[in-house]
Protein backbone atom coordinates (compact mmCIF):
# COMPACT_ATOMS: atom_id res chain seq x y z
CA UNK A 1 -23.12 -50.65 -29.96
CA UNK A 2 -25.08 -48.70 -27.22
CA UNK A 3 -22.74 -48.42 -24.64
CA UNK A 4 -19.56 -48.73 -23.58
CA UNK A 5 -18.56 -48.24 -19.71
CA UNK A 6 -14.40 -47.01 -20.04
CA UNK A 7 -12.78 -46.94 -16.71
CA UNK A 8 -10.27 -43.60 -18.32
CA UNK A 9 -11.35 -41.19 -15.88
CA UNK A 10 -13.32 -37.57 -16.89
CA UNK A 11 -16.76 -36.61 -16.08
CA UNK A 12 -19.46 -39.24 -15.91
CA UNK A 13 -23.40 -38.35 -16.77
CA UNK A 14 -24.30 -41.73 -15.74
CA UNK A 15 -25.66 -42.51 -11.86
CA UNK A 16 -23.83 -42.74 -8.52
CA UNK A 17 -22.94 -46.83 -9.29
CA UNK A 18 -21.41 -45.59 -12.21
CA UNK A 19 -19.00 -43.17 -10.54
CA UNK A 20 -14.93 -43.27 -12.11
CA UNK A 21 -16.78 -44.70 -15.41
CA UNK A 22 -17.21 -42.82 -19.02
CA UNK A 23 -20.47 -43.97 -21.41
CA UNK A 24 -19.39 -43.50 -24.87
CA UNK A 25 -21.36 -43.96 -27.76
CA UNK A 26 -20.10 -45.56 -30.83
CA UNK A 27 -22.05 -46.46 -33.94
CA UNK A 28 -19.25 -47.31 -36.49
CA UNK A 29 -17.78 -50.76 -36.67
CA UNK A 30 -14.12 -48.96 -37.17
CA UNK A 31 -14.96 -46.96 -33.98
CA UNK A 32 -15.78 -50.15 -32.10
CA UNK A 33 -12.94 -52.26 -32.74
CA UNK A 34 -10.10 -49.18 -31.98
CA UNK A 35 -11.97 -48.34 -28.78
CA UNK A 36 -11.88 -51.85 -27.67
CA UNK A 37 -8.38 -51.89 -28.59
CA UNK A 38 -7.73 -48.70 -27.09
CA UNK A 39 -9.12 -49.79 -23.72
CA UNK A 40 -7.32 -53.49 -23.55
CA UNK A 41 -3.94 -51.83 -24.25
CA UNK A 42 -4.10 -49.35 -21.61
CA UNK A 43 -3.80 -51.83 -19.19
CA UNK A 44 -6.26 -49.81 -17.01
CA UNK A 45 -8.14 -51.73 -14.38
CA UNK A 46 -12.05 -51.68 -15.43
CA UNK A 47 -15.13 -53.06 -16.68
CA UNK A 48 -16.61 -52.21 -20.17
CA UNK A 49 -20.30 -53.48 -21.20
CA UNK A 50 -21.10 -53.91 -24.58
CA UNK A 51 -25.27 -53.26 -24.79
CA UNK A 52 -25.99 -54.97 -27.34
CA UNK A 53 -23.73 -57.46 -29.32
CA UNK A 54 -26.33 -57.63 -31.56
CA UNK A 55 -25.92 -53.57 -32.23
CA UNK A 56 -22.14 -53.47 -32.48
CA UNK A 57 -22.32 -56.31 -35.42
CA UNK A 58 -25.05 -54.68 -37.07
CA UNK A 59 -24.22 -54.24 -40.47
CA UNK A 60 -20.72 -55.82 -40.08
CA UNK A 61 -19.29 -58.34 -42.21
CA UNK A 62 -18.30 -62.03 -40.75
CA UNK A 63 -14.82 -60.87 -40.94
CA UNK A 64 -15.38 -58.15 -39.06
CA UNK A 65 -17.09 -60.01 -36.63
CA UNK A 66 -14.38 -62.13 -36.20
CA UNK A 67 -12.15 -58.83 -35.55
CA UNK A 68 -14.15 -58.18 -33.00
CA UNK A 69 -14.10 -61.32 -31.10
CA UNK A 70 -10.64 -61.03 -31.39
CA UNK A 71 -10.24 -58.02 -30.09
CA UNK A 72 -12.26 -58.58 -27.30
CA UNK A 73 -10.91 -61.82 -25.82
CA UNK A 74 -6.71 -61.88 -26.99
CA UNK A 75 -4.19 -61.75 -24.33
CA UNK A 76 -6.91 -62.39 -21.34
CA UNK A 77 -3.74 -62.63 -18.94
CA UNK A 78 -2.90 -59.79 -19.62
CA UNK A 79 -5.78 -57.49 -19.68
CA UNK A 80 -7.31 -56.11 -16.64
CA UNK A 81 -10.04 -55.30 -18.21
CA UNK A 82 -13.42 -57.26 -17.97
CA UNK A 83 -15.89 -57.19 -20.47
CA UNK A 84 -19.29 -57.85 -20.71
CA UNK A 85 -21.49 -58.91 -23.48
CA UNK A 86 -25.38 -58.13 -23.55
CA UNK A 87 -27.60 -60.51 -26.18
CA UNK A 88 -30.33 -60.26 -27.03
CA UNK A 89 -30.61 -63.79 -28.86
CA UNK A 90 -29.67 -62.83 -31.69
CA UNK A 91 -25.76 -63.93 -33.91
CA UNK A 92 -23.24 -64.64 -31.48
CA UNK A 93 -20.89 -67.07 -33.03
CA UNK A 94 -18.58 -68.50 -31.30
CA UNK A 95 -18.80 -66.74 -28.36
CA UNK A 96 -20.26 -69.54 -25.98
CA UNK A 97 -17.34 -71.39 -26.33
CA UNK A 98 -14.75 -68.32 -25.62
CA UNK A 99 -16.34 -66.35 -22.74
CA UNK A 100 -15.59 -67.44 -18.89
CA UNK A 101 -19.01 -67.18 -17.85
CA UNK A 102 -22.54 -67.38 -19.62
CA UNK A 103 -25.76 -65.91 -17.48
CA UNK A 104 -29.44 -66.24 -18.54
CA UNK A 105 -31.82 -63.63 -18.36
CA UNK A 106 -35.64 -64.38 -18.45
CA UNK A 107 -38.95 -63.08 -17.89
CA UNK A 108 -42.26 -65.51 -17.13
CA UNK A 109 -45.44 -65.58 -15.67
CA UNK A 110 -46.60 -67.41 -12.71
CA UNK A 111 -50.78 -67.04 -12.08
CA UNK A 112 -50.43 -63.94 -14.53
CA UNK A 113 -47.79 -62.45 -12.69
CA UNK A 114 -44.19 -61.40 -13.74
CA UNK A 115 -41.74 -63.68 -12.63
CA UNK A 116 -38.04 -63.21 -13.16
CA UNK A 117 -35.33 -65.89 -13.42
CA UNK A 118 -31.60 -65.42 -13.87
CA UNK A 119 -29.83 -69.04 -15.01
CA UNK A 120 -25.87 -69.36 -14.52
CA UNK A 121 -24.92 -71.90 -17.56
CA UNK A 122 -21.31 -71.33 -17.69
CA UNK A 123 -19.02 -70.06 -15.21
CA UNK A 124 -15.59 -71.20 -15.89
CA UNK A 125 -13.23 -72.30 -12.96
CA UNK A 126 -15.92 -71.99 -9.94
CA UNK A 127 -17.59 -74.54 -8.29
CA UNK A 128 -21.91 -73.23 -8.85
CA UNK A 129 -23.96 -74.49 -5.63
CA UNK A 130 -27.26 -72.94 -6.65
CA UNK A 131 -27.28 -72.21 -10.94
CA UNK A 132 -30.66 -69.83 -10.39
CA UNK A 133 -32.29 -67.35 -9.43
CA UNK A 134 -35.05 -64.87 -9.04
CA UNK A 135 -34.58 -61.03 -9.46
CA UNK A 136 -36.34 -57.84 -9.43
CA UNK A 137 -35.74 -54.96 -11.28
CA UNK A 138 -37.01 -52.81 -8.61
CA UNK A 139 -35.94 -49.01 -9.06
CA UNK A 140 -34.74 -49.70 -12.37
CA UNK A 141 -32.28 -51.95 -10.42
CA UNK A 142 -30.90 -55.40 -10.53
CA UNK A 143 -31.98 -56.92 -7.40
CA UNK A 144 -31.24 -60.63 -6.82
CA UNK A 145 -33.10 -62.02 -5.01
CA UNK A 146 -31.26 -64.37 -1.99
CA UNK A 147 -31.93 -67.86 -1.27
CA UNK A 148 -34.52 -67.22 2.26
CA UNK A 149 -32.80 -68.37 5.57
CA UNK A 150 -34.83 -69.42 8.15
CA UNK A 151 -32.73 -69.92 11.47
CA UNK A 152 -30.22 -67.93 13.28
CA UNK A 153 -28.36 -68.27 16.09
CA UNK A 154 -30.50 -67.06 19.02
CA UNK A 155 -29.00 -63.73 20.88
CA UNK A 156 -27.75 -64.56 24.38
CA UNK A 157 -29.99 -62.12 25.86
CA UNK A 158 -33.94 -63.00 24.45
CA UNK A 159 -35.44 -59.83 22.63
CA UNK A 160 -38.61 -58.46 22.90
CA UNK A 161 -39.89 -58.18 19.47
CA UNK A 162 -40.85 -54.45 18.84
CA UNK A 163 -44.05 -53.90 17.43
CA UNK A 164 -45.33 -51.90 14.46
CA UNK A 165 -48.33 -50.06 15.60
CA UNK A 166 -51.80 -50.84 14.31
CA UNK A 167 -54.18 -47.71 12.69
CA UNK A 168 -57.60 -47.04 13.62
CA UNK A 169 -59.05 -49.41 11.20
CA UNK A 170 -56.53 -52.08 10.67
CA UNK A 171 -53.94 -54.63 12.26
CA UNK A 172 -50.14 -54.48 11.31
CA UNK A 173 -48.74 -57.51 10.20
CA UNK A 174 -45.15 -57.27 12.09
CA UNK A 175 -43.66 -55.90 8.62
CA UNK A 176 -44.44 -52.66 6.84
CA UNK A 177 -43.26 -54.39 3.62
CA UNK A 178 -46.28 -56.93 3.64
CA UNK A 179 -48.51 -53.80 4.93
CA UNK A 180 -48.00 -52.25 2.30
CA UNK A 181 -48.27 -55.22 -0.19
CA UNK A 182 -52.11 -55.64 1.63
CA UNK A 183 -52.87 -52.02 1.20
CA UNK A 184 -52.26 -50.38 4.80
CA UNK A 185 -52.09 -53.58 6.86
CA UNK A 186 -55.53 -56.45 8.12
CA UNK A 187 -58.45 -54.68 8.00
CA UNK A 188 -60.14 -55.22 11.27
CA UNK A 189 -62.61 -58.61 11.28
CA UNK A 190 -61.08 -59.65 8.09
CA UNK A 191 -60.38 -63.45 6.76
CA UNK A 192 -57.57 -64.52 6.23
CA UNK A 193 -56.53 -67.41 3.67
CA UNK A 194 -52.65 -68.62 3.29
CA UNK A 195 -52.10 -71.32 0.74
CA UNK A 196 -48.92 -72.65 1.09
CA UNK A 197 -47.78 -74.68 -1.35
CA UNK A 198 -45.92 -78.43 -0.23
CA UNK A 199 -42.34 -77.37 -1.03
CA UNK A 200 -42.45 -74.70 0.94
CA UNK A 201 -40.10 -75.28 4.22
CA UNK A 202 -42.09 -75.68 7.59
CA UNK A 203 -39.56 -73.38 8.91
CA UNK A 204 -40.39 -70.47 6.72
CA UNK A 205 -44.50 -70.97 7.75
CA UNK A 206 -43.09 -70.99 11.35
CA UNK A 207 -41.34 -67.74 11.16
CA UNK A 208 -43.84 -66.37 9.10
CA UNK A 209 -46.71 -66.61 11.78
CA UNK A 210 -44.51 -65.75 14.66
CA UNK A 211 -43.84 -62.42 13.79
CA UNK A 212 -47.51 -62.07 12.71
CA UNK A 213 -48.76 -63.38 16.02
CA UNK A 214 -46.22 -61.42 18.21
CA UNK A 215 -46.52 -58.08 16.49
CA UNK A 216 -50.26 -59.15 17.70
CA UNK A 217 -50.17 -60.36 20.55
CA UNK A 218 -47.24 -57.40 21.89
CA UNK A 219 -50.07 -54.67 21.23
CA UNK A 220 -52.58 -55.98 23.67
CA UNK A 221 -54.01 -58.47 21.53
CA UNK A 222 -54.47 -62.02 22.02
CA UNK A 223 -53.92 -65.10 20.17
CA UNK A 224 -55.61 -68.69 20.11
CA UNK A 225 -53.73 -71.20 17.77
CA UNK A 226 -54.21 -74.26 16.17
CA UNK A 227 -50.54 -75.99 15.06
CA UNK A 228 -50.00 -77.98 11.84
CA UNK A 229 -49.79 -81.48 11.96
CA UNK A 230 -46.01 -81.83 12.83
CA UNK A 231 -45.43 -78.88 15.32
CA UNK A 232 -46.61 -79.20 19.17
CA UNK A 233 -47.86 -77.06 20.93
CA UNK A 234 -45.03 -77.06 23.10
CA UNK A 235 -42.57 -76.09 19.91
CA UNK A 236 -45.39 -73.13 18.83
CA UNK A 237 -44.51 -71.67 22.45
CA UNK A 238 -41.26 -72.11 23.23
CA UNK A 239 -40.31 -69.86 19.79
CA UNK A 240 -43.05 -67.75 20.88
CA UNK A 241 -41.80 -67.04 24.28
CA UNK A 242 -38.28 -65.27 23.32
CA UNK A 243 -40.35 -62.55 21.28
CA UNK A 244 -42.94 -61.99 23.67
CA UNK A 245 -41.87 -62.97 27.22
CA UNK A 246 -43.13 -65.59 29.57
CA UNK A 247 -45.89 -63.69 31.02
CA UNK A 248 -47.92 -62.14 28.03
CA UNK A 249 -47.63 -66.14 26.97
CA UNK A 250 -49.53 -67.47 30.03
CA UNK A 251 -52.20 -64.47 29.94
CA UNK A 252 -53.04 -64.05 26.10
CA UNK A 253 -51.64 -66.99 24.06
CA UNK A 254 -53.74 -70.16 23.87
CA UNK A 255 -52.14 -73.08 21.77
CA UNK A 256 -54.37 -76.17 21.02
CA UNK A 257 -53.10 -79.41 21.72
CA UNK A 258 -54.20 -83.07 21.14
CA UNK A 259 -51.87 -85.20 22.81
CA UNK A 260 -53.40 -86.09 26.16
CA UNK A 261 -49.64 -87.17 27.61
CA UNK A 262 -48.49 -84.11 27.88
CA UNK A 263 -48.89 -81.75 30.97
CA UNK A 264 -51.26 -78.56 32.03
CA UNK A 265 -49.89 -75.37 31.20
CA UNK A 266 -51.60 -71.92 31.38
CA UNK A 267 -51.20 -71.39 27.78
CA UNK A 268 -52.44 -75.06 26.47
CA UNK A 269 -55.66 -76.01 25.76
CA UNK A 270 -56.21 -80.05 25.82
CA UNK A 271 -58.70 -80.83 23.05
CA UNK A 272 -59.82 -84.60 22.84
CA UNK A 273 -60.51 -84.87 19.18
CA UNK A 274 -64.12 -84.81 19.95
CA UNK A 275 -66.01 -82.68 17.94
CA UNK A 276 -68.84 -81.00 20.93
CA UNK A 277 -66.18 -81.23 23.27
CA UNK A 278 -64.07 -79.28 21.81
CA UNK A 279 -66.06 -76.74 20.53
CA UNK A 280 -67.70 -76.22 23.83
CA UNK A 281 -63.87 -75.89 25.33
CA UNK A 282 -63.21 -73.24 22.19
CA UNK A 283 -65.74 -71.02 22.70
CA UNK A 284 -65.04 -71.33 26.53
CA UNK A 285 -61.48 -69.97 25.82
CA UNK A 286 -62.34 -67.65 23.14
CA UNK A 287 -64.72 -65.57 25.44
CA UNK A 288 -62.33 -65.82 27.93
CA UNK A 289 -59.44 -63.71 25.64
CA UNK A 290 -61.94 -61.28 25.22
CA UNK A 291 -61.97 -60.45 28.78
CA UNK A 292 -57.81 -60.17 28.84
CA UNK A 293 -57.33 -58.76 25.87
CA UNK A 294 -58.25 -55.48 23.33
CA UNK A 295 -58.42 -57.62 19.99
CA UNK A 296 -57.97 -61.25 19.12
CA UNK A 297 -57.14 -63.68 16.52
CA UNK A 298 -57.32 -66.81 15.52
CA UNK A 299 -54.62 -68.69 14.20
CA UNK A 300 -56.13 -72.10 12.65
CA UNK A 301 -54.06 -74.67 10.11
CA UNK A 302 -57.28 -76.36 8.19
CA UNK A 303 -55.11 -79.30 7.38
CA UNK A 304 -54.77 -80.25 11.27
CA UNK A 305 -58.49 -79.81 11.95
CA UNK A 306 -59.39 -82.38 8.70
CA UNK A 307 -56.68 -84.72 9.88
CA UNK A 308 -58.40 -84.95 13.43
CA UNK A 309 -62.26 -84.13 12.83
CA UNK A 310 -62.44 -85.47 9.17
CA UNK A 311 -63.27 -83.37 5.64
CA UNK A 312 -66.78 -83.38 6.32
CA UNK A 313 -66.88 -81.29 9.65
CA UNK A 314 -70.18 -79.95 10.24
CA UNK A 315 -70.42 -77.82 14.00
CA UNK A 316 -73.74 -76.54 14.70
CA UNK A 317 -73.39 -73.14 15.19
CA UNK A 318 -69.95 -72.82 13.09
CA UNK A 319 -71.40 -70.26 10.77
CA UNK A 320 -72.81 -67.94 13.39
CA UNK A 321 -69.43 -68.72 15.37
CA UNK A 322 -67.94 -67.40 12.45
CA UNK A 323 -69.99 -64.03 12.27
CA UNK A 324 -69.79 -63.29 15.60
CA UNK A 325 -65.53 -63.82 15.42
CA UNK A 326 -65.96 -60.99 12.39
CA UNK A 327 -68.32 -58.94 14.10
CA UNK A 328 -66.52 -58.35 17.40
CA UNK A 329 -63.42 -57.41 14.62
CA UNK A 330 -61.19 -60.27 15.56
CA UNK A 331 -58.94 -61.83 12.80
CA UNK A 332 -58.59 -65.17 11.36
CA UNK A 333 -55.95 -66.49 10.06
CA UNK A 334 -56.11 -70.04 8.09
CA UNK A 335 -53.50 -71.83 6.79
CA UNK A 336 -53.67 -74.78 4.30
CA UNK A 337 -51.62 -77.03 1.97
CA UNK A 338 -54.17 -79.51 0.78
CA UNK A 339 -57.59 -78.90 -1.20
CA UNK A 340 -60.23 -79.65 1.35
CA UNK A 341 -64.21 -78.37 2.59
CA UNK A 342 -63.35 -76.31 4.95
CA UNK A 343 -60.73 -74.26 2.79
CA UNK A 344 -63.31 -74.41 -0.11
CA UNK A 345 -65.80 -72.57 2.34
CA UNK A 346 -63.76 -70.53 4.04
CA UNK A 347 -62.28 -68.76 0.76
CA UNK A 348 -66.05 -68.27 -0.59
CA UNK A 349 -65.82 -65.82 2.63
CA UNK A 350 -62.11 -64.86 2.62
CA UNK A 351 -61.16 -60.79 2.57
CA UNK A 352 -57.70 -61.63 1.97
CA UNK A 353 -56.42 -64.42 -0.19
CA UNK A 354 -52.59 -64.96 -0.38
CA UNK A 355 -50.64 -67.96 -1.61
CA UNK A 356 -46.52 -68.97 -0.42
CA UNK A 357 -44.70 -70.79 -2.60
CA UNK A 358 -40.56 -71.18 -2.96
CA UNK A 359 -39.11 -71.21 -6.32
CA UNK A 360 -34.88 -71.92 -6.25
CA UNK A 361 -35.22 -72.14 -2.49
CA UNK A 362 -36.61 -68.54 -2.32
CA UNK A 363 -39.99 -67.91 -0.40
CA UNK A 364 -42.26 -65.83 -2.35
CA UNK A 365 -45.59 -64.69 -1.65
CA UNK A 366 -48.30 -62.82 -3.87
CA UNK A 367 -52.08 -61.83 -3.50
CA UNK A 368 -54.39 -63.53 -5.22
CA UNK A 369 -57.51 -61.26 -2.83
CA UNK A 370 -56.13 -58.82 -3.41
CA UNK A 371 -54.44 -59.19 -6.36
CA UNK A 372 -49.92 -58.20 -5.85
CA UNK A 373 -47.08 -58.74 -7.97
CA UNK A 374 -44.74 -61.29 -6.90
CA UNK A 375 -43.00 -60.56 -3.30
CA UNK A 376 -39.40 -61.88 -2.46
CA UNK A 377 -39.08 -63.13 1.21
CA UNK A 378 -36.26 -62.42 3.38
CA UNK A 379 -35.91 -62.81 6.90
CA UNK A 380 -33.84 -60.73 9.13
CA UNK A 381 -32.38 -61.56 12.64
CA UNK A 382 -30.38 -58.37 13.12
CA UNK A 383 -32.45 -57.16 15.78
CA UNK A 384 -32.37 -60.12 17.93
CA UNK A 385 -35.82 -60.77 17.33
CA UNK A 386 -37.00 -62.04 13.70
CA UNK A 387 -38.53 -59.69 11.12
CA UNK A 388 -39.92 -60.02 7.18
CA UNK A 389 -39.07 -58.25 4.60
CA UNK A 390 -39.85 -58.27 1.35
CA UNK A 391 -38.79 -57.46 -2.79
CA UNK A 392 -41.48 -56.74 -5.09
CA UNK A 393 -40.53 -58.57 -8.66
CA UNK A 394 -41.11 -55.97 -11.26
């Protein structure tokens, strides 16, 4: 046996999480089962980890094994001392069948990335509403990850989201967390690909983009946006509106809409579905931003433009449309679920290539351009406006 954490107070070497707690080291099987002992009889409140059970049975009999066990788990009721077992996989008897609670450990790989899953298979007496997990072991740390909320009750008084400031040469993202994960932020002109992946909650895209296009749009930038299939334009703006009030809406946020029913506003732009049309009305509106605005970007779902102009969507002058957008150092940023032309061509020219998927209802999201580790996504409400953060899986 490795370790074993004794609650008896004295110095501790070990860290600050550790504090009140003794590491001993023990090697002989004697030395094992009277500290065990030692520690249930003292009727001391505690928590002593045996890493591994694989080295306090090495070289131990099966009867000594059994002491063991015994030792460990007689007179439960009595004991206030928890105990955990490490395993490796290797001989552990009996021991599924006597413990309260069994947890999993495992490591995997997902695109050649390190993926980490913890797995509750036994826990005795509680009802389990979620049975896995990812973690991180970030810092040399067991991090859980936590299962990603997407809503919160709105403050009574709208925020303002606060902005993290752009460098010289590159736009912010609204988190430093996914700066950082893209090397120092968007790199000004850049594509942008986001593949999400079809179980990932429409909620999670949504509050994904709004902080994007707010920290954006709250610098002096301005935004034109093309919804997904099943959110109107109306829906894109009233979340937008909270986080960056009514009036930088109506002067730098365009949001495209198709539904002819609905009425003018300052910020909508009534497309017909008709392919000139619209990109005459597009480029109308895009030169127009330039003249309100310091930067711009453009926010375009390819799976809404397919679903109304078809897979085959050929615009005479898209490709120099497309090289001017870089040139003048605007961003865009495309979003798609389903395997289609335009996402096919647009990745051939992507800077950036990142993929969103949710494993155990937790949002991840990893580089493939460039290439990351595994990020954790969490959303925080605490300062009345929405903000990303994120846990690198290591």
């Amino acid at each position: 046996m490795r370790d074993v954490m004794d609650p008896s107070p004295g110095n501790s070497n070990v860290d600050d999480s550790s504090e009140g707690l003794q590491r001993v080291r023990l090697s002989d099987p004697d030395d094992v089962f009277n500290k065990i002992l030692t520690l249930k009889r003292s009727k001391l409140r505690g928590l002593m980890v045996i890493d591994s059970w694989e080295g306090a049975l090495r070289n131990m009999s099966e009867d000594g094994r059994r002491m063991i066990e015994s030792a460990i788990l007689s007179d439960p009721d009595d004991s206030k001392l928890g105990v955990v077992l490490t395993s490796e996989g290797g001989r552990i008897g009996e021991l599924p069948n006597l413990v309260d609670g069994i947890l999993t450990l495992s490591s995997s790989e997902l695109d050649g990335r390190r993926l980490r899953t913890i797995v509750v298979n036994k826990l005795r007496g509680l009802r389990i509403h979620l049975d896995r997990g990812l973690f991180s072991l970030e810092s040399g740390r067991f991090v859980l990850l936590p299962k990603t909320k997407f809503d919160k009750e709105s403050p009574t008084k709208p925020t303002i989201l606060s902005p993290i400031p752009h460098s010289d040469s590159s736009f912010s993202t609204g988190s430093r967390d996914l700066d950082r994960m893209l090397n120092m932020g968007i790199k000004k002109g850049a594509f942008i690909l986001v593949d999400v992946n079809n179980i990932v909650p429409t909620n999670g895209v949504r509050l994904f983009l709004r902080i994007v296009n707010a920290n954006f749009v709250n610098q002096g930038g301005s935004c034109f946006i093309v919804p997904s299939s099943t959110i109107s334009s109306d829906n894109v703006a009233d979340a937008l509106r909270p986080v960056v009030g009514n009036e930088t809406l109506e002067e730098r946020v365009r949001i495209a809409e198709f539904n002819q029913a609905v009425p003018p506003k300052k910020w909508r732009v009534q497309l017909k579905g008709k392919v000139m049309d619209d990109f005459t009305l597009f480029n109308n509106v895009w030169k127009e931003l330039e003249t309100a605005s310091t930067s711009r970007m453009l926010v375009i779902d390819f799976d809404k433009i397919v679903q109304i102009y078809g897979d085959d969507l050929m615009l005479p002058g898209l490709a120099t449309m497309g090289a001017s957008i870089r040139d003048s150092g605007a961003v865009t940023l495309a979003l798609a679920s389903q395997a289609n032309k335009m996402k096919e061509a647009f990745l051939r020219t992507a800077d950036y290539y990142l993929r969103i998927e949710s494993i155990n209802d937790t949002m991840i999201i990893y580089g493939v351009k460039p290439f990351t580790n595994i990020h954790g996504i969490e959303f925080g409400f605490d300062k009345g406006y929405p903000s990303l953060n994120l846990t690198e899986i290591v």
